[in-house]
N, C-alpha and C. Protein backbone atom coordinates (compact mmCIF):
# COMPACT_ATOMS: atom_id res chain seq x y z
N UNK A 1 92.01 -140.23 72.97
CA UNK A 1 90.80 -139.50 72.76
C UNK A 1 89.57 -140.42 72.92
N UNK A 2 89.83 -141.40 72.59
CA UNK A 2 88.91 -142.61 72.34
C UNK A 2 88.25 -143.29 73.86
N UNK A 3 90.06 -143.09 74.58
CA UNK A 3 89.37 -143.61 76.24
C UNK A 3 89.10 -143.02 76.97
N UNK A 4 89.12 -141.57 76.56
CA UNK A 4 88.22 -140.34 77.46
C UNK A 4 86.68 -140.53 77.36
N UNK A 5 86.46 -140.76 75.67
CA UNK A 5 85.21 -140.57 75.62
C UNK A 5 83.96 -141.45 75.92
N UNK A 6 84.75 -142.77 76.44
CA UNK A 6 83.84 -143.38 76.89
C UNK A 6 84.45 -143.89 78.83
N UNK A 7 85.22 -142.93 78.97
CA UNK A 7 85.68 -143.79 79.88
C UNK A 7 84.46 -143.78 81.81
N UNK A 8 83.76 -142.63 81.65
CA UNK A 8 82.40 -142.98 82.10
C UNK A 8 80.73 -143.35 81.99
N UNK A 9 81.28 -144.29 80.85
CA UNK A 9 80.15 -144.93 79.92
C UNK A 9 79.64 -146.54 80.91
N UNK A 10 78.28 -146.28 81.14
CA UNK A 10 77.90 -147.42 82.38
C UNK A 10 78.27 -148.47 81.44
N UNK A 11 77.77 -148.78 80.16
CA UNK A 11 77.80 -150.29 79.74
C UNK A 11 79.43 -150.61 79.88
N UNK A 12 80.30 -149.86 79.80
CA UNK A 12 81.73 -150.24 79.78
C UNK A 12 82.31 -150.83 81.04
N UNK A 13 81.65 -149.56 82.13
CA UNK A 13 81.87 -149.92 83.93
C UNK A 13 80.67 -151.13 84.34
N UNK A 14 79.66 -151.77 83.77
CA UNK A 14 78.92 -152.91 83.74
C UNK A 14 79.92 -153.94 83.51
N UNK A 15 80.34 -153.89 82.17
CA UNK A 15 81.23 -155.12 81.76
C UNK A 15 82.86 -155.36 81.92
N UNK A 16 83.05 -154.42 82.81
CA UNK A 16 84.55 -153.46 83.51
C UNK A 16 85.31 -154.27 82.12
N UNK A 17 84.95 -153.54 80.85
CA UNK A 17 85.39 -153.51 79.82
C UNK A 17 85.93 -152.11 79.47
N UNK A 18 87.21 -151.26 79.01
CA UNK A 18 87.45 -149.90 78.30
C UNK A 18 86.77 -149.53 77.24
N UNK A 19 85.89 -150.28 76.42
CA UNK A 19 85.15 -149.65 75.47
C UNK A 19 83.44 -150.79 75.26
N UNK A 20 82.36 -149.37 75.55
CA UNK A 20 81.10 -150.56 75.51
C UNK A 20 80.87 -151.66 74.48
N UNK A 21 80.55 -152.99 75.34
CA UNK A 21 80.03 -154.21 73.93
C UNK A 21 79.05 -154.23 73.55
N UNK A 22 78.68 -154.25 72.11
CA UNK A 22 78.12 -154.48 71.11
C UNK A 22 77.62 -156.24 71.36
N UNK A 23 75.92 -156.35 70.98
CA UNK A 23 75.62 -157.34 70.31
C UNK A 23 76.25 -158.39 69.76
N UNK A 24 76.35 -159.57 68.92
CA UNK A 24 76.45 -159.94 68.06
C UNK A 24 75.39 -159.51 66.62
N UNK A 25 74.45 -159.49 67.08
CA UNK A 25 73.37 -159.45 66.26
C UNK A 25 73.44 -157.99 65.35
N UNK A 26 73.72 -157.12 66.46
CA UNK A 26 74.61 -155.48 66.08
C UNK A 26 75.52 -155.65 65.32
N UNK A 27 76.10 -155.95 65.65
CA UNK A 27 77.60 -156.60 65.17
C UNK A 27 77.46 -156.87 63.56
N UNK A 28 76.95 -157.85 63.24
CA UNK A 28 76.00 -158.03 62.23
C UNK A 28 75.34 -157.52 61.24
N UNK A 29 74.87 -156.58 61.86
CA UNK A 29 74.01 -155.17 61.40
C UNK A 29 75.04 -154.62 60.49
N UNK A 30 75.73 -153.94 61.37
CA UNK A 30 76.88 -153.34 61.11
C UNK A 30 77.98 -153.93 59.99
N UNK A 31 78.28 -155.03 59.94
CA UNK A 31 78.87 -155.48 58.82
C UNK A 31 78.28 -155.99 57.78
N UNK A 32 76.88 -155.83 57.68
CA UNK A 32 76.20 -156.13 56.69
C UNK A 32 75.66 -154.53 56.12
N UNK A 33 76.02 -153.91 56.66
CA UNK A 33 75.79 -152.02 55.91
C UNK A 33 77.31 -152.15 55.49
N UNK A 34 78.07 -152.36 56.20
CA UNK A 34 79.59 -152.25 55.37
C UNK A 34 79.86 -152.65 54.37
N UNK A 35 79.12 -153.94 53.99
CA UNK A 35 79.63 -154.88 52.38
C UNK A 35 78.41 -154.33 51.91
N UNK A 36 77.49 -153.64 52.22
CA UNK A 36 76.27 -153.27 51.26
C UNK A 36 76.95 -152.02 50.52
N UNK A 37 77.86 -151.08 51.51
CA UNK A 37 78.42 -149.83 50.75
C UNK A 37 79.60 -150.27 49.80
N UNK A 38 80.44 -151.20 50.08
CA UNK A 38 81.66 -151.75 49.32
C UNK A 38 81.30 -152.77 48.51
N UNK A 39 79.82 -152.59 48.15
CA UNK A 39 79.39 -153.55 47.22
C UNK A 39 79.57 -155.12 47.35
N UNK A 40 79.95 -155.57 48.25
CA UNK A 40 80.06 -157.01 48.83
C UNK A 40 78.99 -158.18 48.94
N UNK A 41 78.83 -159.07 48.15
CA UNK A 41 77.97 -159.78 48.51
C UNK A 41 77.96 -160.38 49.94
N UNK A 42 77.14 -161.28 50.05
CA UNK A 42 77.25 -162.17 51.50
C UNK A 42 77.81 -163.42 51.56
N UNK A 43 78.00 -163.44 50.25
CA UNK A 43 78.99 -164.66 50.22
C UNK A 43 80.52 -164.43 49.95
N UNK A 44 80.62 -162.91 49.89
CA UNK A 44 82.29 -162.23 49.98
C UNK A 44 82.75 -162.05 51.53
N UNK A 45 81.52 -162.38 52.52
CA UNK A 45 81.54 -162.06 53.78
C UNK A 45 82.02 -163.63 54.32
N UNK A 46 82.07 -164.81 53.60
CA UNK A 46 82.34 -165.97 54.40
C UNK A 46 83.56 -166.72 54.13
N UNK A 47 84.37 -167.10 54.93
CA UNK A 47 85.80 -167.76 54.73
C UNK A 47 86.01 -168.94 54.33
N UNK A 48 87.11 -169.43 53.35
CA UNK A 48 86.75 -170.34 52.72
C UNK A 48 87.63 -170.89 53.83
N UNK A 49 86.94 -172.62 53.51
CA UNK A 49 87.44 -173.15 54.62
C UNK A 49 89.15 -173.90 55.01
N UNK A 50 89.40 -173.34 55.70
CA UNK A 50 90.84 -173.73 56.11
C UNK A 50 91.57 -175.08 56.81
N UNK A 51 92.62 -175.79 55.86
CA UNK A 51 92.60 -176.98 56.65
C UNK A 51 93.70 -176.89 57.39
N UNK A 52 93.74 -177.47 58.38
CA UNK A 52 94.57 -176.84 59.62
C UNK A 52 96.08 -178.60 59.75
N UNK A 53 97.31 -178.32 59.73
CA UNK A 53 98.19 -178.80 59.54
C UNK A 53 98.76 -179.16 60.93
N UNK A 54 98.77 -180.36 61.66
CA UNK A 54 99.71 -179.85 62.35
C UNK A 54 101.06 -180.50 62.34
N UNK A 55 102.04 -179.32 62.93
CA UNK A 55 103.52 -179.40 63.04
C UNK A 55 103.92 -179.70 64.24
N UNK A 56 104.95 -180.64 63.96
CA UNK A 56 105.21 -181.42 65.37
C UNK A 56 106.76 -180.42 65.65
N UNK A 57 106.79 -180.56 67.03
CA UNK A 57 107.81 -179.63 67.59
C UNK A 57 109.31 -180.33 67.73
């Protein structure tokens, strides 16, 4: 249903992408109305930092 409805959408056939891209900055927007409704601060929005291991084969 999803790839009908955009499937003659110019920004999609611009970026011969199946569904139009978004901003970052949009992007953004958008997940900053999401943690505003789920009550989320902006610091529930950032990952704590991960230390990365590596395994030898």
């Amino acid at each position: 249903m999803l790839i009908t409805k955009y499937k003659g959408n110019i920004k999609a056939k611009k970026t011969k992408t199946l569904f139009p891209t978004i901003s970052n900055q949009k992007l953004n927007a958008y997940l900053k109305e999401i943690a505003d409704l789920c009550k989320i601060g902006y610091f529930g929005l950032t990952m704590p930092p991960v230390s990365v291991q590596m395994v030898p084969l």
